[in-house]
Protein backbone atom coordinates (compact mmCIF):
# COMPACT_ATOMS: atom_id res chain seq x y z
CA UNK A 1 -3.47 -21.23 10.92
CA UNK A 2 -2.43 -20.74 7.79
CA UNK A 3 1.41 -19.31 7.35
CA UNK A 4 2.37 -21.47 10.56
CA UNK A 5 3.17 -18.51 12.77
CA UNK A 6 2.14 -17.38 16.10
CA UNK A 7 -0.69 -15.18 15.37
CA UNK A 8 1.20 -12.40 13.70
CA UNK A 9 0.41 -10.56 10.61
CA UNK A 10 2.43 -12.45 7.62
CA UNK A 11 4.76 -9.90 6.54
CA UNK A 12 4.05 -11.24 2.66
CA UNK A 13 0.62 -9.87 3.70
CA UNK A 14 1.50 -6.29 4.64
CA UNK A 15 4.46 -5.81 1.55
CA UNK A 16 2.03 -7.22 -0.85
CA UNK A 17 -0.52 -4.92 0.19
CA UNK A 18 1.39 -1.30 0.07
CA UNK A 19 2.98 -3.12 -3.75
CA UNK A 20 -0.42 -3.78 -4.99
CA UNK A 21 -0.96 -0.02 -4.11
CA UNK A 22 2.16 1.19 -5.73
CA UNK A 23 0.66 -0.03 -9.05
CA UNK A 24 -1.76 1.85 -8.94
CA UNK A 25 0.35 5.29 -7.40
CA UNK A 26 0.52 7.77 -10.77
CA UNK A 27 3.43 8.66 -9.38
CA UNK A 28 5.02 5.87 -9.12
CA UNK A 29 4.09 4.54 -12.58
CA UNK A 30 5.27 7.39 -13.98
CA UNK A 31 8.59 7.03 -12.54
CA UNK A 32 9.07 3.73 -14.44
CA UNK A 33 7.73 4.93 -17.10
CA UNK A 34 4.96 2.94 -17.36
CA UNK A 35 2.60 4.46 -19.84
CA UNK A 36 -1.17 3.76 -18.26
CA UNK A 37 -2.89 6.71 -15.61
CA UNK A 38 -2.79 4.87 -12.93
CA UNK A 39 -5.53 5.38 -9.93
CA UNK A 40 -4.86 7.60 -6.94
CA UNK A 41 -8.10 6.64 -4.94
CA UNK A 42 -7.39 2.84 -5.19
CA UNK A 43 -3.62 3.55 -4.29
CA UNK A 44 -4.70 5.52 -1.42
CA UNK A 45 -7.04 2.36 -0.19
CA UNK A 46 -4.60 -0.34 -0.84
CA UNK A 47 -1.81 1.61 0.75
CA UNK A 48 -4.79 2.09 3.95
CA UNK A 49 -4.88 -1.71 4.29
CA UNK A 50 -1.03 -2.15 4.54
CA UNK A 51 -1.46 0.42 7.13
CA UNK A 52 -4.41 -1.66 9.24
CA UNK A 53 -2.06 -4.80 8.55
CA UNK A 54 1.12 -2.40 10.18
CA UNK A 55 3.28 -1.04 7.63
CA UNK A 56 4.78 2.40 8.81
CA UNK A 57 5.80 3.09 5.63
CA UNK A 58 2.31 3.04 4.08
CA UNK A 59 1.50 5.69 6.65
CA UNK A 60 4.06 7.35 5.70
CA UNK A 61 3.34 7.15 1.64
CA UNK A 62 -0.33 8.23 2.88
CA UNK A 63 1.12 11.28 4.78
CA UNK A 64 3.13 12.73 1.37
CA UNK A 65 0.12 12.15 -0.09
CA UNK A 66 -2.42 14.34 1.69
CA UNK A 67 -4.76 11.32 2.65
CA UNK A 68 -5.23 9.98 6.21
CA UNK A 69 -4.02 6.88 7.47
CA UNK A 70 -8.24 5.41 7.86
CA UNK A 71 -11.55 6.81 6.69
């Protein structure tokens, strides 16, 4: 198995997913300033699959955002 571990979701895995969704969070990128739109529906699916791969806090980021944790 790749990542040598015991069957467990690589934590790599489950950060990258919810910071791949933060790029796309118009919030976010407005925050740093960043000066490009951004994309609320693809923020709102990345930030779905950290949650499917376990990240509370995506659940949480979901939550503030009005959007349920899966379609």
């Amino acid at each position: 198995m790749a990542g040598g571990g015991g069957g467990g979701v690589d934590p790599g895995r489950v950060a990258g997913a919810a910071a791949f969704g933060r790029t796309y969070d118009p919030g976010f990128l407005a925050g740093i300033h960043a000066n490009i739109p951004g994309d609320p529906a693809a923020a709102v699916a990345w930030h779905r699959r950290a949650v499917a791969l376990g990240d509370d806090q995506a659940k949480d980021w979901l939550a503030r955002h009005g959007a349920k944790a899966a379609e």
